[in-house]
N, C-alpha and C. Protein backbone atom coordinates (compact mmCIF):
# COMPACT_ATOMS: atom_id res chain seq x y z
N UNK A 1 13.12 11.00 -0.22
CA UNK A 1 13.83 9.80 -0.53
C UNK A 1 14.64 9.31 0.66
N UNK A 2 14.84 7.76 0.62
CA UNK A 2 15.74 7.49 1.65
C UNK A 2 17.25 7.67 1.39
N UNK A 3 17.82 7.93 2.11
CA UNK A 3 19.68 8.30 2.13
C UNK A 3 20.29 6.81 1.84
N UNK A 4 21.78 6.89 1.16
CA UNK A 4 22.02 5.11 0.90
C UNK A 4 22.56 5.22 1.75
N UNK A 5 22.95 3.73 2.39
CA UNK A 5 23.56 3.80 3.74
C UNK A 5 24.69 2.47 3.36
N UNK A 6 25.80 2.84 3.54
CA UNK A 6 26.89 1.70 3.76
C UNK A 6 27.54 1.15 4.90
N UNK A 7 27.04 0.31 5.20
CA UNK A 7 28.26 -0.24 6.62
C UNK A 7 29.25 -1.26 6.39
N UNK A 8 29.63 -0.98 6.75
CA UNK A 8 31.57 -1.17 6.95
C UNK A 8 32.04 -1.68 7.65
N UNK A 9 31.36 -1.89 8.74
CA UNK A 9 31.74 -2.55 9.69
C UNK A 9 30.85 -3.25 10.82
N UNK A 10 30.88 -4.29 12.10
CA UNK A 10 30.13 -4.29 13.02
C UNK A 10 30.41 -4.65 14.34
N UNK A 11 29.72 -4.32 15.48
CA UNK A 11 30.03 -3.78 16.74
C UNK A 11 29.53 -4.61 17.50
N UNK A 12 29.79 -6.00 18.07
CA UNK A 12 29.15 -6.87 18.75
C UNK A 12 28.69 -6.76 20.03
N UNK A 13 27.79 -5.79 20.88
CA UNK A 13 27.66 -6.16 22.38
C UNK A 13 27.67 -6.79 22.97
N UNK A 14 28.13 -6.72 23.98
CA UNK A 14 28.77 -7.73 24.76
C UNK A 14 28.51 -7.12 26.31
N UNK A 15 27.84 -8.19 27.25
CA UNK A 15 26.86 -7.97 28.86
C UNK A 15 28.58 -7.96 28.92
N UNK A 16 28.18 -7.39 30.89
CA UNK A 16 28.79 -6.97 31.44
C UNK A 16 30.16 -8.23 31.80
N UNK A 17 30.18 -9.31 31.89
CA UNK A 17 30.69 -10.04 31.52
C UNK A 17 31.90 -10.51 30.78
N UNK A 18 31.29 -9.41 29.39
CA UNK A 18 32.23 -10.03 27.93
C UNK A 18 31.01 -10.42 26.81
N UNK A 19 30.16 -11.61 27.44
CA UNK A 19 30.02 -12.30 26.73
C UNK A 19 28.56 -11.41 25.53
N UNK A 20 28.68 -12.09 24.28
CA UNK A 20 27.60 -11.68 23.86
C UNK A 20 26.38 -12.00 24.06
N UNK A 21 25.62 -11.17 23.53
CA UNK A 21 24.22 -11.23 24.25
C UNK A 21 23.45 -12.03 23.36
N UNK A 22 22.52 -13.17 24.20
CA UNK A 22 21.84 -14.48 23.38
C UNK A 22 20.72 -14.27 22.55
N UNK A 23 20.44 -14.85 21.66
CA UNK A 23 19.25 -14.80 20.94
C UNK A 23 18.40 -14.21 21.67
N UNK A 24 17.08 -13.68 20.96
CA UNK A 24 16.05 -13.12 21.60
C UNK A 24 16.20 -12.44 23.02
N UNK A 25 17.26 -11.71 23.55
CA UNK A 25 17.79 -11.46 24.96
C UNK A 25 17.77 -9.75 24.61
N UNK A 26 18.15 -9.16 23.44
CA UNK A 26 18.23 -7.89 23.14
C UNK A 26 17.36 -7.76 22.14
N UNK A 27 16.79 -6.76 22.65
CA UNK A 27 15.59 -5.79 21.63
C UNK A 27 15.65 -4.56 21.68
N UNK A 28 16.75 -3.27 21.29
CA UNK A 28 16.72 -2.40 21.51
C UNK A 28 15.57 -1.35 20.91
N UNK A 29 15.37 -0.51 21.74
CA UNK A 29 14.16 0.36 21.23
C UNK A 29 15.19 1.72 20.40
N UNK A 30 16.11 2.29 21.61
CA UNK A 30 16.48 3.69 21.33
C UNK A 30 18.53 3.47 20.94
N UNK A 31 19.05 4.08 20.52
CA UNK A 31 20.15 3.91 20.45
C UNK A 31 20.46 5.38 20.52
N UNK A 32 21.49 5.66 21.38
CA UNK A 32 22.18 7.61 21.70
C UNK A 32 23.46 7.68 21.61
N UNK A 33 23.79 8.32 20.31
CA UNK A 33 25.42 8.17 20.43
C UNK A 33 25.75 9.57 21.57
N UNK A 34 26.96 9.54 22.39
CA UNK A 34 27.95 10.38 22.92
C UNK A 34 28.59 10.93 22.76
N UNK A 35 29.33 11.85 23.33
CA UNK A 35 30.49 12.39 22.79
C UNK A 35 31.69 11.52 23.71
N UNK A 36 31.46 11.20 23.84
CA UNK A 36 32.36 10.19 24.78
C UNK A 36 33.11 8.45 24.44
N UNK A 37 32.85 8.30 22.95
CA UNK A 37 32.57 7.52 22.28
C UNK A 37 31.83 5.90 22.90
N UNK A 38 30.99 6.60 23.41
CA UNK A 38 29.66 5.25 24.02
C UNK A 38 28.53 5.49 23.17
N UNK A 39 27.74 4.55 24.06
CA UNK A 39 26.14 4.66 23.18
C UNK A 39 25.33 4.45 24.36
N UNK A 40 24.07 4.99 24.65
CA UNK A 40 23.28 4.12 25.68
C UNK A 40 22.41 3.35 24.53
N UNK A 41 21.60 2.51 24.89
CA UNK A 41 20.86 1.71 24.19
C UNK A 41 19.77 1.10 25.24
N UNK A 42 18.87 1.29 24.82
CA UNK A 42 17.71 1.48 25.82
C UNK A 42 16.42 0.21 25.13
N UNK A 43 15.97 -0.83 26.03
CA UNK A 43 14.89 -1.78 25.69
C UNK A 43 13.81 -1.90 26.57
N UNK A 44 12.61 -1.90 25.94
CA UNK A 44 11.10 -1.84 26.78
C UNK A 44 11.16 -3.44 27.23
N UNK A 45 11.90 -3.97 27.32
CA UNK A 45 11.85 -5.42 27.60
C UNK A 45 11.09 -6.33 26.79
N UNK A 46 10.61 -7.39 26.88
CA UNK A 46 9.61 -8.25 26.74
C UNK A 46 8.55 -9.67 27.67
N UNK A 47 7.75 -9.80 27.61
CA UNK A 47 6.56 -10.66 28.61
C UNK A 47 6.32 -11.33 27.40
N UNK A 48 6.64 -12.65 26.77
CA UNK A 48 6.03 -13.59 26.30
C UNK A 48 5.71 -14.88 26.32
N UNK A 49 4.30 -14.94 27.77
CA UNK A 49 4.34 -16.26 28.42
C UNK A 49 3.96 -17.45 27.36
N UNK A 50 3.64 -17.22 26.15
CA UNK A 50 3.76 -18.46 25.44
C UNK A 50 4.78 -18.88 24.91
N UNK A 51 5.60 -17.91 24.94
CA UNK A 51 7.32 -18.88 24.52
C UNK A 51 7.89 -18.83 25.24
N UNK A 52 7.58 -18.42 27.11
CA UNK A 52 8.21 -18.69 28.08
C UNK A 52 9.23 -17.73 28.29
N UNK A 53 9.34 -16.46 27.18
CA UNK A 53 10.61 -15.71 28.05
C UNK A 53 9.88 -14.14 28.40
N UNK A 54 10.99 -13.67 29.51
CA UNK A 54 10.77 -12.62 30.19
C UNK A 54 12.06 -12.15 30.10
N UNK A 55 11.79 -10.89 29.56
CA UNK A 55 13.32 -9.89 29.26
C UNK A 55 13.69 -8.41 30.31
N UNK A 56 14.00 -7.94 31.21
CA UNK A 56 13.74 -6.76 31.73
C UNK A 56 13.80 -5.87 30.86
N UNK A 57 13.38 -4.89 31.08
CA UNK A 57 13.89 -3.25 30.32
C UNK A 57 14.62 -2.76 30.79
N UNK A 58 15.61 -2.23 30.03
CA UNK A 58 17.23 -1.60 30.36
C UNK A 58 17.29 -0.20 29.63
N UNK A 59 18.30 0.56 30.36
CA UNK A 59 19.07 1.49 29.47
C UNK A 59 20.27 0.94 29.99
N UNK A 60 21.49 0.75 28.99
CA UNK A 60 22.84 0.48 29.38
C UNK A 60 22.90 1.34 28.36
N UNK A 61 24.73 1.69 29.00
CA UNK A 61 25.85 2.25 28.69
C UNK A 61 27.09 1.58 27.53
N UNK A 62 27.52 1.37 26.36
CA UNK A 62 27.84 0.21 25.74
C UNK A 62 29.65 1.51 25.72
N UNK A 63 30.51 0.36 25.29
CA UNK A 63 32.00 1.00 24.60
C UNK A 63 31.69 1.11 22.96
N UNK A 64 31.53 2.13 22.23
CA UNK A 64 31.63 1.92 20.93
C UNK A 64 32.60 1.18 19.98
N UNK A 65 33.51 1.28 20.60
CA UNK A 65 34.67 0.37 19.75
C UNK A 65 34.79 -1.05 20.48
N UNK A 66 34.48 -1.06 21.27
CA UNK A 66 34.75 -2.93 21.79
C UNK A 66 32.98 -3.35 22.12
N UNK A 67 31.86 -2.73 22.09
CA UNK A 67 30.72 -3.16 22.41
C UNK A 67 30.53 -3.74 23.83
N UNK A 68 31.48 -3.56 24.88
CA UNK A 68 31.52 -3.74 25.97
C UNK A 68 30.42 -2.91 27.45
N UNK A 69 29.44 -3.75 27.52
CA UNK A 69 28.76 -2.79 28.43
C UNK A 69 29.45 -2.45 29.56
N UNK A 70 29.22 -0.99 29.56
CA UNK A 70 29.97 0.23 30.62
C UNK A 70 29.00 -0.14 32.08
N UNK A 71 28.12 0.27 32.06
CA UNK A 71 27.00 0.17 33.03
C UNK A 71 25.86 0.24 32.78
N UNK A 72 25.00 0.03 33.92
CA UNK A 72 23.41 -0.11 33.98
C UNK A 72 22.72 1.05 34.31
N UNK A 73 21.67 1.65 34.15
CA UNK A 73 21.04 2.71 34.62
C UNK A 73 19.89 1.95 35.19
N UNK A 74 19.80 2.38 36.26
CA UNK A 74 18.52 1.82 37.26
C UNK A 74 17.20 1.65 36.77
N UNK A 75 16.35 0.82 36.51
CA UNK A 75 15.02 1.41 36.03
C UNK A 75 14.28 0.71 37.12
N UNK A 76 13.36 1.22 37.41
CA UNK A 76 12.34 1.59 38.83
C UNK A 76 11.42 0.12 38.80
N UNK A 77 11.66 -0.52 39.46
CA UNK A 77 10.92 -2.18 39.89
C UNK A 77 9.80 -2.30 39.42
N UNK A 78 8.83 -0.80 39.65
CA UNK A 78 7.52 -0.92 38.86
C UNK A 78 7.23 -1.34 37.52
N UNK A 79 8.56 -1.33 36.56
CA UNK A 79 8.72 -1.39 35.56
C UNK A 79 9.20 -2.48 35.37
N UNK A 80 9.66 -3.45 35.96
CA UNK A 80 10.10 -4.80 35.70
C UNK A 80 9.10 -5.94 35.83
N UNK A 81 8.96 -6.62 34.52
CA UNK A 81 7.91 -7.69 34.45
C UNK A 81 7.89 -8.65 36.04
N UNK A 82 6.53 -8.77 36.24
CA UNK A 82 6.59 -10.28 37.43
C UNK A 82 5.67 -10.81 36.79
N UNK A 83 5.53 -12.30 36.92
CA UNK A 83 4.84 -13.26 36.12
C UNK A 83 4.35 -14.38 36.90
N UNK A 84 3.18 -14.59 37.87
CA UNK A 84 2.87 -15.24 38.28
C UNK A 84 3.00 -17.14 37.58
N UNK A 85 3.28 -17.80 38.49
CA UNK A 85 3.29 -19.36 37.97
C UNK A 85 1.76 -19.71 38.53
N UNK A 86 0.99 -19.48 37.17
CA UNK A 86 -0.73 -19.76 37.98
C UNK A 86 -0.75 -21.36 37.89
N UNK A 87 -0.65 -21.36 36.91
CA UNK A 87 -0.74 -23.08 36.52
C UNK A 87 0.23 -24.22 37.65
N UNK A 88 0.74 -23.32 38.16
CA UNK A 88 1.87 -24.77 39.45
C UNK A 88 2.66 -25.12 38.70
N UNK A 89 3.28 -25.26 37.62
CA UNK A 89 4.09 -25.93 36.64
C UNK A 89 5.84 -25.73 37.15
N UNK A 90 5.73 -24.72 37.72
CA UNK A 90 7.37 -23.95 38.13
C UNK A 90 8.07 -23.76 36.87
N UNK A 91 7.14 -23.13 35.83
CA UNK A 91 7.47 -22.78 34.26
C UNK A 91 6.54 -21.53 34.17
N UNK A 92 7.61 -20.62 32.93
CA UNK A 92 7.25 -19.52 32.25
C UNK A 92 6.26 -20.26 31.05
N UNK A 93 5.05 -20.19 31.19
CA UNK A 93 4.22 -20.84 30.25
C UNK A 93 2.88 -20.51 30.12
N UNK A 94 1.79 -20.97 29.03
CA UNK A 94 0.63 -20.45 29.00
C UNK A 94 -0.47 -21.29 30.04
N UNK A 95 -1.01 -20.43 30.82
CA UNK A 95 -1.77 -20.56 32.05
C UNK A 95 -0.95 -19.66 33.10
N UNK A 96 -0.02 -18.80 32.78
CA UNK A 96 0.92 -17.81 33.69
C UNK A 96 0.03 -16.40 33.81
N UNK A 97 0.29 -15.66 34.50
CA UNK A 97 0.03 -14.71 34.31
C UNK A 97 0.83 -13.45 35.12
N UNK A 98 0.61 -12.88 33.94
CA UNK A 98 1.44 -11.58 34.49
C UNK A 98 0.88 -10.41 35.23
N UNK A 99 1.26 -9.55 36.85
CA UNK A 99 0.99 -9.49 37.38
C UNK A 99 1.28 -8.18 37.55
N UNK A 100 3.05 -7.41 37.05
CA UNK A 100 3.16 -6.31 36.95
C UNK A 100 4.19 -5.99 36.05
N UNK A 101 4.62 -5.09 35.63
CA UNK A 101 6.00 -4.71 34.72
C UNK A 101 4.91 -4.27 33.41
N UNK A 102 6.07 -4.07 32.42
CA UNK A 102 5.60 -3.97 30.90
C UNK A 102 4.50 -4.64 30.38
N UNK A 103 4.34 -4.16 29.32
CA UNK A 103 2.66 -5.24 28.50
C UNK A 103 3.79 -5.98 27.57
């Protein structure tokens, strides 16, 4: 069976900045609580040249009580989407193609 679950409360992240993070901008895959009261929170990114956006993949460091990102953990360039502009348009769009990073 599944466990009931109550929440009580919620934890807004917030980029390095402050500000919160925009629509479709966060997709977390993994979430790790600490003993430190942080979280990392980790995203495979996203490549979706028909709606034009490109997301990197992250692991950050978040504050549990203020949702404030702590820091970035490096992830290796090979791993970051590039997206050719095939079409000439100087737009993320369909006739693009992607060239390296994530699927």
């Amino acid at each position: 069976g599944t466990p009931n679950v109550t929440f009580t409360d919620v934890t807004l992240l917030r980029d390095p900045a402050g500000n919160t993070f925009a629509p479709l901008k966060l997709d977390p895959e993994d979430i790790v609580l600490t003993p430190t009261n942080t979280v990392f929170i980790s995203s495979e990114g996203e490549v979706n040249i028909a709606a034009g956006r490109v997301t990197n993949p992250f692991v950050n460091e978040f504050d549990l009580t203020t949702g404030q990102q702590i820091r970035a953990l490096p992830v290796p360039t090979k791993f970051l989407p590039a997206v050719q502009d095939t079409n000439g348009d100087g737009l993320i769009n369909t006739g693009d193609t992607q060239t390296a990073g994530i699927r």
